[in-house]
N, C-alpha and C. Protein backbone atom coordinates (compact mmCIF):
# COMPACT_ATOMS: atom_id res chain seq x y z
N UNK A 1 57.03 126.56 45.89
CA UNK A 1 57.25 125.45 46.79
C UNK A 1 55.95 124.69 46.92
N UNK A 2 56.17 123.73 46.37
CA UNK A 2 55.14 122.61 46.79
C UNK A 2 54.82 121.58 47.89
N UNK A 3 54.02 121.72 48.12
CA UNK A 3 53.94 120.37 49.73
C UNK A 3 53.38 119.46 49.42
N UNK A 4 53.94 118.22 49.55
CA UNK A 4 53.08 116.76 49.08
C UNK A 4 52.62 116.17 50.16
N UNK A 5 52.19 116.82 51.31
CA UNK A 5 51.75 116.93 52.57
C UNK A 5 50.16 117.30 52.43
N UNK A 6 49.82 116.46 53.08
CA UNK A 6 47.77 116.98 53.07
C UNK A 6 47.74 117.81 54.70
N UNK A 7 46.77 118.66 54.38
CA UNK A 7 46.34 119.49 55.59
C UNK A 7 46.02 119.28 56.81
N UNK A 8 45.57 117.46 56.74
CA UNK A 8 45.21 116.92 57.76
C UNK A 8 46.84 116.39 58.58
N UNK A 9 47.69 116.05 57.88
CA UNK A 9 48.33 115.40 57.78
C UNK A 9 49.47 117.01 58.67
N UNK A 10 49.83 118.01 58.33
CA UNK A 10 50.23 119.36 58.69
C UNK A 10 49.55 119.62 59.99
N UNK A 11 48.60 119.41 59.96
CA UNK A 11 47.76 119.99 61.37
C UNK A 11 47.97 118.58 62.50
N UNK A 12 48.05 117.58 61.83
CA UNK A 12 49.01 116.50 63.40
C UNK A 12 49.92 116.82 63.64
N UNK A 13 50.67 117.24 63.01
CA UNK A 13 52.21 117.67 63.16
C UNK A 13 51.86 118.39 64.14
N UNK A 14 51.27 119.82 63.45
CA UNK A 14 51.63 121.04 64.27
C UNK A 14 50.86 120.22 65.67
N UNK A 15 50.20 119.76 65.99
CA UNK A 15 49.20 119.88 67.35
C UNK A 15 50.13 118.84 67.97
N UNK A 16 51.10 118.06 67.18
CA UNK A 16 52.18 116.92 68.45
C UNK A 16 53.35 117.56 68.98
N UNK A 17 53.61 119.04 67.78
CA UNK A 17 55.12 119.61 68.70
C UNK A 17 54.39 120.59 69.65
N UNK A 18 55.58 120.47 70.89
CA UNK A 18 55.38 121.05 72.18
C UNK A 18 55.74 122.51 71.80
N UNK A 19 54.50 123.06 72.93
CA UNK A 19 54.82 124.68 72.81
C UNK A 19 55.62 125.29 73.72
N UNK A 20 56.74 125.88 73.50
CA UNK A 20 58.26 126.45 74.22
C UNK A 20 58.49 127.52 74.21
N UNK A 21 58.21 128.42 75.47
CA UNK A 21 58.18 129.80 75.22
C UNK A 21 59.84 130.12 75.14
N UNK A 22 59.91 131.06 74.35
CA UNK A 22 61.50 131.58 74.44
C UNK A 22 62.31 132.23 75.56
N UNK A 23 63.58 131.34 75.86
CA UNK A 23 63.70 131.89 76.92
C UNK A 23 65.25 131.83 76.45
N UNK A 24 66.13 132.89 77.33
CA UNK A 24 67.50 132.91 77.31
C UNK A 24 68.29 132.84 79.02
N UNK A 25 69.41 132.15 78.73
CA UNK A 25 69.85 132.41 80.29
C UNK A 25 71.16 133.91 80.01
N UNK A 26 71.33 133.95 78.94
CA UNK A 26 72.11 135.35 79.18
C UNK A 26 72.44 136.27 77.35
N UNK A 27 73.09 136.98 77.55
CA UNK A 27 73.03 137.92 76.68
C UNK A 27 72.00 138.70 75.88
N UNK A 28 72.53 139.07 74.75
CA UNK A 28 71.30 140.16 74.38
C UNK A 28 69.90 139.58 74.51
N UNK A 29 70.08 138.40 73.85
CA UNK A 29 67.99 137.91 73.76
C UNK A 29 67.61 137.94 75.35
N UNK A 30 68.32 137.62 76.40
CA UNK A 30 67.42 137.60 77.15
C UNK A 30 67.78 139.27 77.96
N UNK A 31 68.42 140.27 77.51
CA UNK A 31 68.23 141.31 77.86
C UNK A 31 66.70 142.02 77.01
N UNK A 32 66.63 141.49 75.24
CA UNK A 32 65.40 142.00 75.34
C UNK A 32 64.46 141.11 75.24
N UNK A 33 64.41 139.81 75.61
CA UNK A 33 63.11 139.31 76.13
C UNK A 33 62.30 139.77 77.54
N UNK A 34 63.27 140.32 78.49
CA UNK A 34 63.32 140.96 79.75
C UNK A 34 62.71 142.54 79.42
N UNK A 35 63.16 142.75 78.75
CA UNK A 35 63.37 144.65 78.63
C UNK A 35 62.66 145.38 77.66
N UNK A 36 62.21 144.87 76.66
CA UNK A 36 61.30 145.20 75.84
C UNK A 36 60.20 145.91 76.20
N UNK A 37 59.87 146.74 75.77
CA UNK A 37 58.82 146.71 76.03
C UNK A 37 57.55 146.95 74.63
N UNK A 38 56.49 147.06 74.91
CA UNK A 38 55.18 146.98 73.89
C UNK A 38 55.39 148.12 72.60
N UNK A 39 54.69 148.11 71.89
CA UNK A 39 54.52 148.79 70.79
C UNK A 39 53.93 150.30 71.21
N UNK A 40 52.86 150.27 72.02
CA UNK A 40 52.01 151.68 72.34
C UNK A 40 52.90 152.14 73.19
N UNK A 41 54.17 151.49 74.07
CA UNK A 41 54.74 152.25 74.86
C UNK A 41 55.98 152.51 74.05
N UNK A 42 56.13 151.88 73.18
CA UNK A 42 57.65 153.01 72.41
C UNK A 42 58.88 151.42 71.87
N UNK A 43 58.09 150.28 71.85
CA UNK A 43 58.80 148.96 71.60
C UNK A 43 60.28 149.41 71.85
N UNK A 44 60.66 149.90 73.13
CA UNK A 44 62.20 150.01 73.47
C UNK A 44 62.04 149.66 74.88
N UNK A 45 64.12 149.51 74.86
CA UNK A 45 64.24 149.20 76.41
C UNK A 45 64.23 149.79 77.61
N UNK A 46 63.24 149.27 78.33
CA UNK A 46 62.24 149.92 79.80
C UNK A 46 63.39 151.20 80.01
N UNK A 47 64.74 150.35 80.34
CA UNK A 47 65.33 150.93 81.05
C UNK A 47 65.87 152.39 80.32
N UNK A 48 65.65 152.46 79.08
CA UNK A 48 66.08 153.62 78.39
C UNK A 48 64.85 154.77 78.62
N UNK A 49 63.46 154.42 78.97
CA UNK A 49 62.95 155.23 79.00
C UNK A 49 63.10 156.22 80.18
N UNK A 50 62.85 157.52 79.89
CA UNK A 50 62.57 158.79 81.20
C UNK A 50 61.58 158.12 81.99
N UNK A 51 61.98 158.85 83.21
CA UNK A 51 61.18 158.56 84.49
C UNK A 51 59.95 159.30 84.13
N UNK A 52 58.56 159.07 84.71
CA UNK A 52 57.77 159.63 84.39
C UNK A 52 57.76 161.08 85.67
N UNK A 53 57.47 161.79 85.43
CA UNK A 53 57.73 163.20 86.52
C UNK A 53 56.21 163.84 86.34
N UNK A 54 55.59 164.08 85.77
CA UNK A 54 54.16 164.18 85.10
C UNK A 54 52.99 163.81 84.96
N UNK A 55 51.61 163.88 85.41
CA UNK A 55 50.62 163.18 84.39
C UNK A 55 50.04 164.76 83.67
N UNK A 56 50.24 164.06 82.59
CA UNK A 56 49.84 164.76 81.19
C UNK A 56 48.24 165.26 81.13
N UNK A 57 47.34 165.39 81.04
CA UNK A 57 45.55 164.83 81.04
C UNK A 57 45.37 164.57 79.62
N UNK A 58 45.03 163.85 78.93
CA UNK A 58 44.54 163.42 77.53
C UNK A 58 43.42 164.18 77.21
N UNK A 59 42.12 164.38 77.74
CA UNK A 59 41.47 165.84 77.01
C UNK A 59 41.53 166.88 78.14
N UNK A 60 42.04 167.84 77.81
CA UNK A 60 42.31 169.15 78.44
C UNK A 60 41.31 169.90 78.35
């Protein structure tokens, strides 16, 4: 794929469209735009995780 577009010319573009965070008013996307959660915590939904009952100590 070729672009007959110059770089300068790509970078007005990008800097004139508006930035739009994603949003849903119902169903799945906005159950996991809501519910998600992060990567280090297990990238699943909050609500699926166990209650925490525990602290663990990291060096014992």
């Amino acid at each position: 794929l070729s672009l007959l577009v110059s770089q300068t010319e790509l970078a007005q573009r990008q800097a004139s469209q508006p930035v739009t965070p994603p949003s849903a008013q119902r169903g799945y996307l906005k159950l996991f735009l809501q519910s998600v959660t992060q990567a280090d915590q297990g990238a699943d939904f909050d609500f699926l995780m166990p209650p925490m009952t525990a602290v663990i100590p990291r060096n014992p």
